[in-house]
C-alpha atoms as a PDB file:
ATOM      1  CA  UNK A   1     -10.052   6.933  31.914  1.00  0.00           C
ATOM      2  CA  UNK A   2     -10.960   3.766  30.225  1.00  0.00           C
ATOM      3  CA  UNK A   3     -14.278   4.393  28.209  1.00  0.00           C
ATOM      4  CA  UNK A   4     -15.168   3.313  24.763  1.00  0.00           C
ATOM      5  CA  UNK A   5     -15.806   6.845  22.485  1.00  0.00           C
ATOM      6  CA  UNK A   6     -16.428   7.390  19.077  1.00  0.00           C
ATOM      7  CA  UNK A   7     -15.699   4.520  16.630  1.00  0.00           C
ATOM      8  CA  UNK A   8     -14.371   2.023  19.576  1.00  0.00           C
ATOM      9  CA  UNK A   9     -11.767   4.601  20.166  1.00  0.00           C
ATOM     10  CA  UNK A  10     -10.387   4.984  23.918  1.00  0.00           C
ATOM     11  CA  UNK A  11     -10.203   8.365  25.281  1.00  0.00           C
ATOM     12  CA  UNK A  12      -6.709   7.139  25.806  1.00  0.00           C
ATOM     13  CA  UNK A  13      -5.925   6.803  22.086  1.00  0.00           C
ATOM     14  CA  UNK A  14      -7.337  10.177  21.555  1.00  0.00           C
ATOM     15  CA  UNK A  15      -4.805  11.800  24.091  1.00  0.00           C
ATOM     16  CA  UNK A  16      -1.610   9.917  22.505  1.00  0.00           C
ATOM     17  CA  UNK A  17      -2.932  11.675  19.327  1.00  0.00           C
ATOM     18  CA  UNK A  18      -3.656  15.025  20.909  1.00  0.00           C
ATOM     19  CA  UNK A  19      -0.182  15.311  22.346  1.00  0.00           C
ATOM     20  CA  UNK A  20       1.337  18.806  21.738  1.00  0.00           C
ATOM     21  CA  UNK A  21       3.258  19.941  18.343  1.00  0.00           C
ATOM     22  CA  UNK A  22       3.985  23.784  19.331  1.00  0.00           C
ATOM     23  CA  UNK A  23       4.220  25.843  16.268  1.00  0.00           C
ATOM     24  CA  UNK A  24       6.110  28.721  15.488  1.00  0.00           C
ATOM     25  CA  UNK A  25       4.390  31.839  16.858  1.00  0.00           C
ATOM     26  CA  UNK A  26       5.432  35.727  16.721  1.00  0.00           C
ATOM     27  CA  UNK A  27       4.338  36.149  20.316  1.00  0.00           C
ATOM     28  CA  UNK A  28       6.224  35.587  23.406  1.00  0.00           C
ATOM     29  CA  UNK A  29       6.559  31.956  25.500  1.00  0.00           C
ATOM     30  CA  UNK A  30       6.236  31.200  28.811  1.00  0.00           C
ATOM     31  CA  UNK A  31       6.762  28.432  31.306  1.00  0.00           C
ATOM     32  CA  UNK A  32       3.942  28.101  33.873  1.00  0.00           C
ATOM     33  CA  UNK A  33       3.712  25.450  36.319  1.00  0.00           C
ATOM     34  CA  UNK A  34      -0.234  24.318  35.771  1.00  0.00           C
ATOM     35  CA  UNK A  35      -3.050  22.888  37.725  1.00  0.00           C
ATOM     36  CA  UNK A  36      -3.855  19.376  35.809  1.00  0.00           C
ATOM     37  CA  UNK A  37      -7.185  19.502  34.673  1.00  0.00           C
ATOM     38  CA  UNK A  38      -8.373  16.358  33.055  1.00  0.00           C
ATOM     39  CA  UNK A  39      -8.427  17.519  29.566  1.00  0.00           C
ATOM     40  CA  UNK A  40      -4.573  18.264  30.447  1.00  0.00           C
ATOM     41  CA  UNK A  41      -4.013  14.335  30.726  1.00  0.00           C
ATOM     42  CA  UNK A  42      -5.966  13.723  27.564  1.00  0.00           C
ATOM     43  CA  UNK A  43      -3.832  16.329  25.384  1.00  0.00           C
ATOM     44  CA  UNK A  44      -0.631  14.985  26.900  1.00  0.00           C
ATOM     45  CA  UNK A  45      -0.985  11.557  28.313  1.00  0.00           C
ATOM     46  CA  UNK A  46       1.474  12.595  30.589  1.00  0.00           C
ATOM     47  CA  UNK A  47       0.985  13.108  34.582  1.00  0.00           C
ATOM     48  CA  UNK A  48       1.844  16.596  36.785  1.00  0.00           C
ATOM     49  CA  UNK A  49       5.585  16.366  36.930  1.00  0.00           C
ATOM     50  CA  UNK A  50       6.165  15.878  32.799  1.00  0.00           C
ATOM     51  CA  UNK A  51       3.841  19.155  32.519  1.00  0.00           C
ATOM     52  CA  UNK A  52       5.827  21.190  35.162  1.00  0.00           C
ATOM     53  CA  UNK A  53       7.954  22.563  32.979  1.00  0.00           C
ATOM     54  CA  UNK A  54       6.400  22.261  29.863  1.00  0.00           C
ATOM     55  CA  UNK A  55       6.312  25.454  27.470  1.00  0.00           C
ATOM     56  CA  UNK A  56       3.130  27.080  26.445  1.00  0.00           C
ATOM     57  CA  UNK A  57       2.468  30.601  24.147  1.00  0.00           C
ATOM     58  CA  UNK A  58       1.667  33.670  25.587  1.00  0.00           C
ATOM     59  CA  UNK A  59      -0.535  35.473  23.318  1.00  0.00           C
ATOM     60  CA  UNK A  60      -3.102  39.142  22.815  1.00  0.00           C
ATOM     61  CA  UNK A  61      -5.493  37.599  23.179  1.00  0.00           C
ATOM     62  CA  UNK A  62      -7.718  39.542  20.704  1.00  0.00           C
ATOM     63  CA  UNK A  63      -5.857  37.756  18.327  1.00  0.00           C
ATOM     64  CA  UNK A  64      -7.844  34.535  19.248  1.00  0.00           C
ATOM     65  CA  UNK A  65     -11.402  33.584  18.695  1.00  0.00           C
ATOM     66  CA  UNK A  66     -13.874  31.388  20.205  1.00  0.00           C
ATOM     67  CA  UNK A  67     -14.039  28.099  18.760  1.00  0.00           C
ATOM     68  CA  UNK A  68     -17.480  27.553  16.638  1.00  0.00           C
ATOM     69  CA  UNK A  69     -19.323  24.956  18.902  1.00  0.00           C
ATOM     70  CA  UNK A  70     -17.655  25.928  22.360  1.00  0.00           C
ATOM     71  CA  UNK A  71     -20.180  25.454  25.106  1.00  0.00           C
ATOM     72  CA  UNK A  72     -20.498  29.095  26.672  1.00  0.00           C
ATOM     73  CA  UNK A  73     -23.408  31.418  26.510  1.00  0.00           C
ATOM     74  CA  UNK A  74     -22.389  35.003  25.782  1.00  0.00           C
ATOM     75  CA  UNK A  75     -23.758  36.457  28.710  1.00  0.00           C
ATOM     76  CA  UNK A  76     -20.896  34.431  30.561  1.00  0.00           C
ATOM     77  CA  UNK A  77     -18.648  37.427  29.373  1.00  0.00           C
ATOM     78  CA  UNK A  78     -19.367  40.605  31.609  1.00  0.00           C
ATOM     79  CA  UNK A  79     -17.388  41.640  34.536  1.00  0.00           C
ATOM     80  CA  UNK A  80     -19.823  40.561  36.811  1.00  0.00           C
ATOM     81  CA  UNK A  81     -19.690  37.017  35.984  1.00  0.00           C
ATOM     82  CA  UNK A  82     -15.904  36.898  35.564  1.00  0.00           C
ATOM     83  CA  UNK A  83     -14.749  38.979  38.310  1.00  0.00           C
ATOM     84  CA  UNK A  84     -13.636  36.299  40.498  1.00  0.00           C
ATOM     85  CA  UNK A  85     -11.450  35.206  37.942  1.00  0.00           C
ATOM     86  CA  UNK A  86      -9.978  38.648  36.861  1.00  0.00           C
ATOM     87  CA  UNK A  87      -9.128  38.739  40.271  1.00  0.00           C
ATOM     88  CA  UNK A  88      -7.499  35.704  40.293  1.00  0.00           C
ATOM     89  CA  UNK A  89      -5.294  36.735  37.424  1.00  0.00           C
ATOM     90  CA  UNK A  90      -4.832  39.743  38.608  1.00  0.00           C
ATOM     91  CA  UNK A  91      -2.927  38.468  41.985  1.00  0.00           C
ATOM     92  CA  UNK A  92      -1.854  34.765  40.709  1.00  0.00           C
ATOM     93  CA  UNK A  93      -1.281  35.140  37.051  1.00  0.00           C
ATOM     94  CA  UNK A  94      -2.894  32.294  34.689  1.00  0.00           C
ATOM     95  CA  UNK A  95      -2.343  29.330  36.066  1.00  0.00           C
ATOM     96  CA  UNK A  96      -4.228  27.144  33.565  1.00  0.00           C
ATOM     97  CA  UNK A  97      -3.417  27.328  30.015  1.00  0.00           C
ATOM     98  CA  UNK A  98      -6.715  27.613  27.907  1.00  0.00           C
ATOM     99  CA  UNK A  99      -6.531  25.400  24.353  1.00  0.00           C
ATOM    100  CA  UNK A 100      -6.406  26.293  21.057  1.00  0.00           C
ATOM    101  CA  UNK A 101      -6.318  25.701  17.445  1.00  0.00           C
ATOM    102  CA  UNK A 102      -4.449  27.394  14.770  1.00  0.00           C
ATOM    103  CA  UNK A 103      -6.606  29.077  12.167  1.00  0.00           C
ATOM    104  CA  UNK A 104      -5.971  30.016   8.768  1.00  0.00           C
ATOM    105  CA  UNK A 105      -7.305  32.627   6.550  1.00  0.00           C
ATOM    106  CA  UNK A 106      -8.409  34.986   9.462  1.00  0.00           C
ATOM    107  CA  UNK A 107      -6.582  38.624   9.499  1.00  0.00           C
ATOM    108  CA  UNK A 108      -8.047  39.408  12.670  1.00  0.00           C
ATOM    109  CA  UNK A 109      -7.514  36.102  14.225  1.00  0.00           C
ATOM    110  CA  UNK A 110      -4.497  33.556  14.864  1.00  0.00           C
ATOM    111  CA  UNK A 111      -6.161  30.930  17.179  1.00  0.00           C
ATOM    112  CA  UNK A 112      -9.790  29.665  18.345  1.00  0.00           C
ATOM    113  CA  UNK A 113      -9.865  28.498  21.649  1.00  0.00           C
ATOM    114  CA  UNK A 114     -11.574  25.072  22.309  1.00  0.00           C
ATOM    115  CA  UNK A 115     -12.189  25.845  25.855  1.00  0.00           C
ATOM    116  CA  UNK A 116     -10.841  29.070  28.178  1.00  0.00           C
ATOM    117  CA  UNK A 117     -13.145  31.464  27.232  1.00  0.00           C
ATOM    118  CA  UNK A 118     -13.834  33.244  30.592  1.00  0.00           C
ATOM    119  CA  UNK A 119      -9.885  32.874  31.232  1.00  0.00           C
ATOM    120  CA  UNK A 120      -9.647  35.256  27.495  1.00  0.00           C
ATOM    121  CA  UNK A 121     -12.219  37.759  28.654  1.00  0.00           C
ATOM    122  CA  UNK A 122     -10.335  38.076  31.908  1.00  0.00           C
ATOM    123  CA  UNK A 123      -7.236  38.433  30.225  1.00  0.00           C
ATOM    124  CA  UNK A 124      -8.241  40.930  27.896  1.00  0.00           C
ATOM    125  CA  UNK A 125     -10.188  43.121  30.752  1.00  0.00           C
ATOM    126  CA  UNK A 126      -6.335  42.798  32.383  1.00  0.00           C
ATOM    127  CA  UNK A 127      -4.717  43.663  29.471  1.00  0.00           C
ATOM    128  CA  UNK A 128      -2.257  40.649  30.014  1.00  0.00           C
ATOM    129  CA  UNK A 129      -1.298  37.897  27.217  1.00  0.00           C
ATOM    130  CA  UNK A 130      -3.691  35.117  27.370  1.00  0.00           C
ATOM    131  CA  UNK A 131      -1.466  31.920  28.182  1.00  0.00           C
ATOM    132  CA  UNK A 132      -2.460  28.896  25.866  1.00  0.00           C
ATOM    133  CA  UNK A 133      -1.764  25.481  24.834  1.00  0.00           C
ATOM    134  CA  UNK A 134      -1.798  24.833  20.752  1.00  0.00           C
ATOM    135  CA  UNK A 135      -3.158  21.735  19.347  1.00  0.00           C
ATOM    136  CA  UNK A 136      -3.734  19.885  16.581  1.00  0.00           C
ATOM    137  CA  UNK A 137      -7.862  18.437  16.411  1.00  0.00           C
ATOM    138  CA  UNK A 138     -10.726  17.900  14.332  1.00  0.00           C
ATOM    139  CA  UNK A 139     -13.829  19.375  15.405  1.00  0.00           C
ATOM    140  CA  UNK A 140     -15.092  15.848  17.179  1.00  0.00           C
ATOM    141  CA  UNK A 141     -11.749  15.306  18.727  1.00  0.00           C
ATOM    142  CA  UNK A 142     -12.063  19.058  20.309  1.00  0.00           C
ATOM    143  CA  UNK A 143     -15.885  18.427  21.280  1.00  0.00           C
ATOM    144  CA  UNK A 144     -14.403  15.997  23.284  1.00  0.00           C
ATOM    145  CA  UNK A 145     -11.899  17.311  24.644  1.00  0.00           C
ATOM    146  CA  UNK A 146     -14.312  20.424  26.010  1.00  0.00           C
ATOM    147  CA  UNK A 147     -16.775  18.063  27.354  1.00  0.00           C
ATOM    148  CA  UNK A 148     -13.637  16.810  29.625  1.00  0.00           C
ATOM    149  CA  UNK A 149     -12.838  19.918  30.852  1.00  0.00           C
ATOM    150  CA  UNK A 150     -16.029  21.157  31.344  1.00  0.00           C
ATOM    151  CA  UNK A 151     -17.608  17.861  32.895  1.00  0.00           C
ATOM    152  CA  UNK A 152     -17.358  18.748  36.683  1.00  0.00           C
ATOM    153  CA  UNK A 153     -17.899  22.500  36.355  1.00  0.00           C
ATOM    154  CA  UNK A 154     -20.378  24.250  38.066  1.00  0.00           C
ATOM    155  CA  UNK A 155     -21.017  26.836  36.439  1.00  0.00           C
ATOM    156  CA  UNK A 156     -22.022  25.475  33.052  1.00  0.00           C
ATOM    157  CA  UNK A 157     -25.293  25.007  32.958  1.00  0.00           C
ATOM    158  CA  UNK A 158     -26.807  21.738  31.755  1.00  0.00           C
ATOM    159  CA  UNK A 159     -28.902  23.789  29.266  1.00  0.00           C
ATOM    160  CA  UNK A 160     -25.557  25.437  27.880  1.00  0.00           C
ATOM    161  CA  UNK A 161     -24.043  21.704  27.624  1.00  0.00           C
ATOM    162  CA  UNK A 162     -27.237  20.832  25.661  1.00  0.00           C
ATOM    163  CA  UNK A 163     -27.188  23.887  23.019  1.00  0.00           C
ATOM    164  CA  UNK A 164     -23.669  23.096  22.642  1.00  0.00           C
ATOM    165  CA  UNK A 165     -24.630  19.365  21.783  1.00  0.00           C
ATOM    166  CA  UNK A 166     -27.610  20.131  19.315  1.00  0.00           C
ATOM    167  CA  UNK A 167     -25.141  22.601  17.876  1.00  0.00           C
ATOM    168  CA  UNK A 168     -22.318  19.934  17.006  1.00  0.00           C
ATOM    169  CA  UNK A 169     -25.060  17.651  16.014  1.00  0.00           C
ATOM    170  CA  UNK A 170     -26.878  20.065  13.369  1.00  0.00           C
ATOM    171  CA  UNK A 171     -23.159  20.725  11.976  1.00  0.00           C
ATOM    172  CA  UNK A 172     -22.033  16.957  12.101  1.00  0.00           C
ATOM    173  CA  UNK A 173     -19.591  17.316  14.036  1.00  0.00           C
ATOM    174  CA  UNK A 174     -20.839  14.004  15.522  1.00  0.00           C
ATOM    175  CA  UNK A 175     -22.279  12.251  12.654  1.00  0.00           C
ATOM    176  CA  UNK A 176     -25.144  10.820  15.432  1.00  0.00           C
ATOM    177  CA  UNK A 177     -26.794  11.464  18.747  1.00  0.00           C
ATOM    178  CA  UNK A 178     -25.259   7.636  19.634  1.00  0.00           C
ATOM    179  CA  UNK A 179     -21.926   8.579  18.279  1.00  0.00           C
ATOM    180  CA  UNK A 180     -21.934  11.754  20.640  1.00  0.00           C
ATOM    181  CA  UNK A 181     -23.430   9.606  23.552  1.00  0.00           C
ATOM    182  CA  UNK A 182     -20.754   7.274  23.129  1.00  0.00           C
ATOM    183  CA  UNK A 183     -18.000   9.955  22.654  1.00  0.00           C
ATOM    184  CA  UNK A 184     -18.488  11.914  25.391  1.00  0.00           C
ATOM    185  CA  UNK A 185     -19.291   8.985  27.878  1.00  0.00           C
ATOM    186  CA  UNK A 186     -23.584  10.049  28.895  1.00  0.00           C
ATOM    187  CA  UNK A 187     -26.450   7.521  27.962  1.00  0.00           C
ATOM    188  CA  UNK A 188     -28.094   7.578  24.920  1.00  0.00           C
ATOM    189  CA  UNK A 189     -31.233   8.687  27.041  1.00  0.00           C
ATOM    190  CA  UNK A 190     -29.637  11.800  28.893  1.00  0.00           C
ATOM    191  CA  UNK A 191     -28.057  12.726  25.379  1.00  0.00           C
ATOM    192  CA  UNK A 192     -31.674  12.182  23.681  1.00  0.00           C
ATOM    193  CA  UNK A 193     -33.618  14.333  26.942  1.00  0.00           C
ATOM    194  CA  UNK A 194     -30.557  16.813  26.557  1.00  0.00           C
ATOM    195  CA  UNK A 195     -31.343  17.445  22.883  1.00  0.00           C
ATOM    196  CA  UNK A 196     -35.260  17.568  23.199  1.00  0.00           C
ATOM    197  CA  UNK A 197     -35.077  20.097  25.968  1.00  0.00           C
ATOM    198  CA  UNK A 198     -32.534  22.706  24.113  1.00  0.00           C
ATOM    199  CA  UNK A 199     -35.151  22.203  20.927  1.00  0.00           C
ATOM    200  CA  UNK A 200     -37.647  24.012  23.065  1.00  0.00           C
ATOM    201  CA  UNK A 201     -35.838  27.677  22.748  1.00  0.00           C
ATOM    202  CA  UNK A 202     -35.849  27.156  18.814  1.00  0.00           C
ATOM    203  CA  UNK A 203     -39.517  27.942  18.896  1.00  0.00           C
ATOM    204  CA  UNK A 204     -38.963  31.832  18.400  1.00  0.00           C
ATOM    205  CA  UNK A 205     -41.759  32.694  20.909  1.00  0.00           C
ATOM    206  CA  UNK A 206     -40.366  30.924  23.565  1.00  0.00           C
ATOM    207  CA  UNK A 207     -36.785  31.445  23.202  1.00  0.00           C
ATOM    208  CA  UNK A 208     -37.834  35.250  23.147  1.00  0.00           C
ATOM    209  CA  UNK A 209     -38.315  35.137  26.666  1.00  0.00           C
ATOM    210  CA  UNK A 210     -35.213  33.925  27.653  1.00  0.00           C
ATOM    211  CA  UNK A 211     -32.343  36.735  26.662  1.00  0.00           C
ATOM    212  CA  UNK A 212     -29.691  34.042  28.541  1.00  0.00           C
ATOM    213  CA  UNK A 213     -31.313  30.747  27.472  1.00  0.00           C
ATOM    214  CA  UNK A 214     -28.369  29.668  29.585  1.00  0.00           C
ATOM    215  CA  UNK A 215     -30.360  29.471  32.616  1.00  0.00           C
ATOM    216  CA  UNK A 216     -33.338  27.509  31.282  1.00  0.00           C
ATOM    217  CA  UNK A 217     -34.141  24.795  33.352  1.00  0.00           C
ATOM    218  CA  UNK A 218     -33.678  21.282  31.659  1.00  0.00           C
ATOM    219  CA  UNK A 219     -35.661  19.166  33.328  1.00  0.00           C
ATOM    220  CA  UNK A 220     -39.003  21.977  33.440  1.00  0.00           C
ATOM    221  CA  UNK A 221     -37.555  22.386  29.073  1.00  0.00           C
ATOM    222  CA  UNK A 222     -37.603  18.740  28.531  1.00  0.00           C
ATOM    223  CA  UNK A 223     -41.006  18.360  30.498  1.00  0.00           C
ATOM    224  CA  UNK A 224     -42.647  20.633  28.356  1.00  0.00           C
ATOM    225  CA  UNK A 225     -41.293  20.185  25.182  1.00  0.00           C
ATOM    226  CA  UNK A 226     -42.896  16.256  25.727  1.00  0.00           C
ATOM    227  CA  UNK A 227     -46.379  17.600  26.388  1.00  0.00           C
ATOM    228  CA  UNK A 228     -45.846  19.722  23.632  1.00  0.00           C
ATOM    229  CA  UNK A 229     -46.192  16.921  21.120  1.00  0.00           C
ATOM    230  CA  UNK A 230     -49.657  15.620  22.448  1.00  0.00           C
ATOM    231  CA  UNK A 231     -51.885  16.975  19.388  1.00  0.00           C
ATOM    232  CA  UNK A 232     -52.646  21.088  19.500  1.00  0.00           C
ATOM    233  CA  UNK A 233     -50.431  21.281  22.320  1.00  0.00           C
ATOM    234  CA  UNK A 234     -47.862  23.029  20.439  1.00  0.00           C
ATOM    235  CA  UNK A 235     -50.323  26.080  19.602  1.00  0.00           C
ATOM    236  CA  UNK A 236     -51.524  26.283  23.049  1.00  0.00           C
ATOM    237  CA  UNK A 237     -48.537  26.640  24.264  1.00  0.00           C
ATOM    238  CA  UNK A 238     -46.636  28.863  21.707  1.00  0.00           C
ATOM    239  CA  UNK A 239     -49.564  31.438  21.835  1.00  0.00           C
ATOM    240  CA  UNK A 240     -49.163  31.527  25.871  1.00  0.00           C
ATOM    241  CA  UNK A 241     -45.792  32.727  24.999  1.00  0.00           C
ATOM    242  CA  UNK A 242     -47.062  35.613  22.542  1.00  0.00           C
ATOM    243  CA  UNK A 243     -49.066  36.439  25.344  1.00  0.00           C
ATOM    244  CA  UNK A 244     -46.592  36.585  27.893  1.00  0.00           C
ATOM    245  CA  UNK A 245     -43.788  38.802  25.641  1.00  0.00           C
ATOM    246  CA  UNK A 246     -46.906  40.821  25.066  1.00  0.00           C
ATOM    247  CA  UNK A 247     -47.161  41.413  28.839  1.00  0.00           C
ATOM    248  CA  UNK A 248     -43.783  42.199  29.147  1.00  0.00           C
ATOM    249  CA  UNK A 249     -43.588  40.114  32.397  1.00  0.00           C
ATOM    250  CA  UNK A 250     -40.367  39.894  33.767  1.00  0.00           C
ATOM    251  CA  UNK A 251     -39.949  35.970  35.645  1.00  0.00           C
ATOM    252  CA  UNK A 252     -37.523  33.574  36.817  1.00  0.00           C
ATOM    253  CA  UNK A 253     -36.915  30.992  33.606  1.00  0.00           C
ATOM    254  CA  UNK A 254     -38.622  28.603  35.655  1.00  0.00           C
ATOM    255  CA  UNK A 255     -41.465  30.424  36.737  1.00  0.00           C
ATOM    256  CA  UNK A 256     -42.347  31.224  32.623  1.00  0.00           C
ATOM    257  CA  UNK A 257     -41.974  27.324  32.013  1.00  0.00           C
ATOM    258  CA  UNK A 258     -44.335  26.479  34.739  1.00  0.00           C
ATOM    259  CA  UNK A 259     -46.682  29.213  33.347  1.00  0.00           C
ATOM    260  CA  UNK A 260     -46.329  28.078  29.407  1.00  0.00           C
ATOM    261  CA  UNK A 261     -46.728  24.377  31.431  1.00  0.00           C
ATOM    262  CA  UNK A 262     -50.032  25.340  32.897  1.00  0.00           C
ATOM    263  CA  UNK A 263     -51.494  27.169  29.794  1.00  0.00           C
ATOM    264  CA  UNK A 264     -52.433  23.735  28.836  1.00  0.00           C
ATOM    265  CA  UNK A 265     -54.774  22.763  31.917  1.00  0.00           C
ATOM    266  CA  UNK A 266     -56.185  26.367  31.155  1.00  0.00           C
ATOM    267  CA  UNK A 267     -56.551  25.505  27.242  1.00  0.00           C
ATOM    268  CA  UNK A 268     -58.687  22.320  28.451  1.00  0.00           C
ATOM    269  CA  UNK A 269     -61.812  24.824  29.546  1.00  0.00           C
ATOM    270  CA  UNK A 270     -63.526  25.954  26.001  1.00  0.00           C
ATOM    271  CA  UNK A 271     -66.033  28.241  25.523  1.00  0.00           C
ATOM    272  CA  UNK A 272     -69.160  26.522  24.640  1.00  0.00           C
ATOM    273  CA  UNK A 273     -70.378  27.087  20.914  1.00  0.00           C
ATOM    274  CA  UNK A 274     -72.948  26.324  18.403  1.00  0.00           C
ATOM    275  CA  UNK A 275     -72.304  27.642  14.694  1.00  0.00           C
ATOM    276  CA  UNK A 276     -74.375  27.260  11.448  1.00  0.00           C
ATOM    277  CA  UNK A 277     -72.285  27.127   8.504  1.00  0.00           C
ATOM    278  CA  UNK A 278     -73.451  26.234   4.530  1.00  0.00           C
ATOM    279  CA  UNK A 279     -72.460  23.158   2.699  1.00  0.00           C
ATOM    280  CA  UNK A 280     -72.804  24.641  -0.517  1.00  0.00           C
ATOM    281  CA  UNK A 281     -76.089  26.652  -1.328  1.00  0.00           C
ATOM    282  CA  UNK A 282     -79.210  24.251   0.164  1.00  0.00           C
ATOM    283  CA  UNK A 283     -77.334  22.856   2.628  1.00  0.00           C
ATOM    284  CA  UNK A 284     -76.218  23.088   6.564  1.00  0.00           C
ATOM    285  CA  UNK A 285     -74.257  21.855   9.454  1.00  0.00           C
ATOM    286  CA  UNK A 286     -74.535  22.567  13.049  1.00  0.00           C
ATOM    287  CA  UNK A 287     -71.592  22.784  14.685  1.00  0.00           C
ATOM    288  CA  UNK A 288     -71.545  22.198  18.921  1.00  0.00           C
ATOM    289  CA  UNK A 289     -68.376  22.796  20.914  1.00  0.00           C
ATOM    290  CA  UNK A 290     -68.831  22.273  24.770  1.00  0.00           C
ATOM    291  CA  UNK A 291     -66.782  23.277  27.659  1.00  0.00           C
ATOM    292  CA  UNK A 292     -64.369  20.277  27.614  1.00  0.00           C
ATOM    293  CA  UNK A 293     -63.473  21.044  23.580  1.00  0.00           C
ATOM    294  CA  UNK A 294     -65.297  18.213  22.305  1.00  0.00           C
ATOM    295  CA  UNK A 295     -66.816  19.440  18.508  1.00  0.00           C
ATOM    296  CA  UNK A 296     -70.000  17.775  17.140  1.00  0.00           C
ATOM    297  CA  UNK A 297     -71.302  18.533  13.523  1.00  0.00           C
ATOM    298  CA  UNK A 298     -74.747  17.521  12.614  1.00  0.00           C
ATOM    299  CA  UNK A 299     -76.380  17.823   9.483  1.00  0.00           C
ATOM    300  CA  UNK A 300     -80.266  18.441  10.072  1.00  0.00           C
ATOM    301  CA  UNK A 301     -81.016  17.446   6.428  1.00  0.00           C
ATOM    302  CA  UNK A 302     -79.215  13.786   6.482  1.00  0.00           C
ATOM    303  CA  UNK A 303     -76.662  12.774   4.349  1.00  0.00           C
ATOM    304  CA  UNK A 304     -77.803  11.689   1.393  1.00  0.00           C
ATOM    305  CA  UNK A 305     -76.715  13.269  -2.063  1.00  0.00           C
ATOM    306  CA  UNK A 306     -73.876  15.601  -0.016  1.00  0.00           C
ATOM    307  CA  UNK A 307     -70.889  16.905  -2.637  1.00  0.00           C
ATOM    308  CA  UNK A 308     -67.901  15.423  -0.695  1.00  0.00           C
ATOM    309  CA  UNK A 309     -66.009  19.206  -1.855  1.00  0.00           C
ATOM    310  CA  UNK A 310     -68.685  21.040  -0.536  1.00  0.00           C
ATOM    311  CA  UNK A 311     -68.246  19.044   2.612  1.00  0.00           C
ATOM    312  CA  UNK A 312     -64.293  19.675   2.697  1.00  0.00           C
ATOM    313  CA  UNK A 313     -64.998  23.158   2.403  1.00  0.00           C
ATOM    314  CA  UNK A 314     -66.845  23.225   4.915  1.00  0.00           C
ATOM    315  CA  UNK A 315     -65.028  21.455   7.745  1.00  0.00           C
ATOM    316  CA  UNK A 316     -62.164  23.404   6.526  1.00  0.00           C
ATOM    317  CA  UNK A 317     -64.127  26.599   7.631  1.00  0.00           C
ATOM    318  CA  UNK A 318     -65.136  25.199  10.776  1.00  0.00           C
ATOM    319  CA  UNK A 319     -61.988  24.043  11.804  1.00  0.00           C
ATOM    320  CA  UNK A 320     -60.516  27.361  10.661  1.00  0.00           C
ATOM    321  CA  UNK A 321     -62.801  29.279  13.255  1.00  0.00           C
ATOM    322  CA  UNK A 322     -62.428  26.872  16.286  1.00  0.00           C
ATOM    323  CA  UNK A 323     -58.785  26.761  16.062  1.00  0.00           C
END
């Protein structure tokens, strides 16, 4: 793989540098005879045959932690979702190594994994030593490395990829959304959508109704979180969602977007009003709302010798009561 990445870098470099430096460890080794992924080429630079018999650690597994910014939601970790691969373990052993970092200053802990998370629930369900491959990477280097791996799976969800991306780029990890564009080889658009779309959930009411924001639908997220910056969109929409927790309605994550979507062709039917309110003590405005939302104020009495704060005051009211 020949792409540019962060600073002008090629992936290429970034394997030569990743290659491994096992450490000494108080648990057991093993030689496996692995699958070749194609993060495996990026750690190692090397091709099938130079990794057949390469050693790798055998380790509890409760002894290792997930990394801080790896890409899968928790609800990835019941038996349910990771039965097809405790079964695979279970009759085939661990035939990929997952990859890890030492960490420091952690009793409870030895290692964070980078990626192999599912592979160290399985393990542990097994009660077998979780087989891994020990590294040494910065934070970027690893993002990139996970984002290899994880590229062609199925069963991360775009939406997981794009928490995982507004996650590194909150903790600069990747000092830019172009530096992470360029890093991990998408456009500077798809990175851009990506991170607009996983903003949605922030909103607390929204995010409420998703217990695995997992499977959130991007492209319904990213469509909605544009319409939600035409002006008093936002409100519209975040008070649908108050409603709809209220309701306790149980949907499909696409079928609540298409709902909080539509609360804004609903929101364009007002109900007609006409208010008096007091500017000051001798004066008055009428205020006229019709059914499309367009406000008129009229001030019978002209004018002419108006206190501007009285005014203010007054349109602050108003504005106040229509919402």
């Amino acid at each position: 793989m020949a792409s540019k990445l962060f600073g002008g870098t090629n992936l290429s470099d970034i394997a030569r540098s990743l290659k491994e430096h096992p450490q000494p460890t108080p648990f057991d080794k093993s030689a496996v005879r692995p699958i070749l992924p194609a993060a495996e080429m990026a750690i190692t630079g090397r091709t099938l045959p130079a990794l057949e018999r390469e050693n790798i650690f055998s380790v509890d597994p409760r002894r290792v932690r997930p990394w801080q910014f790896h890409n899968r939601a928790d609800s990835w970790y019941t038996r349910e979702r990771c039965q097809d691969l405790i079964d695979s373990i279970a009759r085939d052993e661990q035939q990929v190594p997952a990859v890890a970092r030492k960490v420091t200053g952690d009793p409870d802990h030895d290692y964070e994994l980078i990626y192999g998370m599912r592979r160290r629930y399985a393990c542990e369900v097994l009660g077998k030593k979780l087989k891994i491959r020990v590294i040494d990477a910065d934070d970027t280097r690893a993002a990139v490395l996970m984002h290899i791996e994880n590229a062609d799976r199925q069963d991360i969800t775009p939406m997981e990829r794009a928490l995982s991306f507004q996650t590194q780029i909150e903790a600069k990890v990747f000092a830019t959304q172009e530096a992470l564009s360029e890093a991990i080889g998408l456009s500077k658009g798809q990175v851009a959508k990506m991170l607009k779309a996983a903003h949605l959930v922030r909103h607390t009411p929204i995010g409420a109704l998703f217990p695995d924001k997992s499977a959130v639908p991007i492209e319904q997220s990213y469509k909605l979180a544009t319409l939600m910056d035409r002006p008093g969109a936002k409100e519209v929409v975040l008070k649908a969602a108050q409603n709809l927790r209220k309701g306790d309605k149980e949907r499909e994550p696409g079928a609540i977007l298409k709902v909080l979507i539509e609360s804004l062709d609903r929101s364009k039917k007002f109900e007609p009003v006409q208010k008096h309110y007091n500017v000051g003590t001798s004066r008055r405005v009428v205020v006229t709302r019709n059914a499309r939302g367009k406000v008129t104020l009229a001030f019978p009495q002209g004018l002419k010798g108006l206190d501007r704060d009285e005014v203010l005051a007054a349109v602050e009211q108003i504005v106040k009561d229509l919402g």
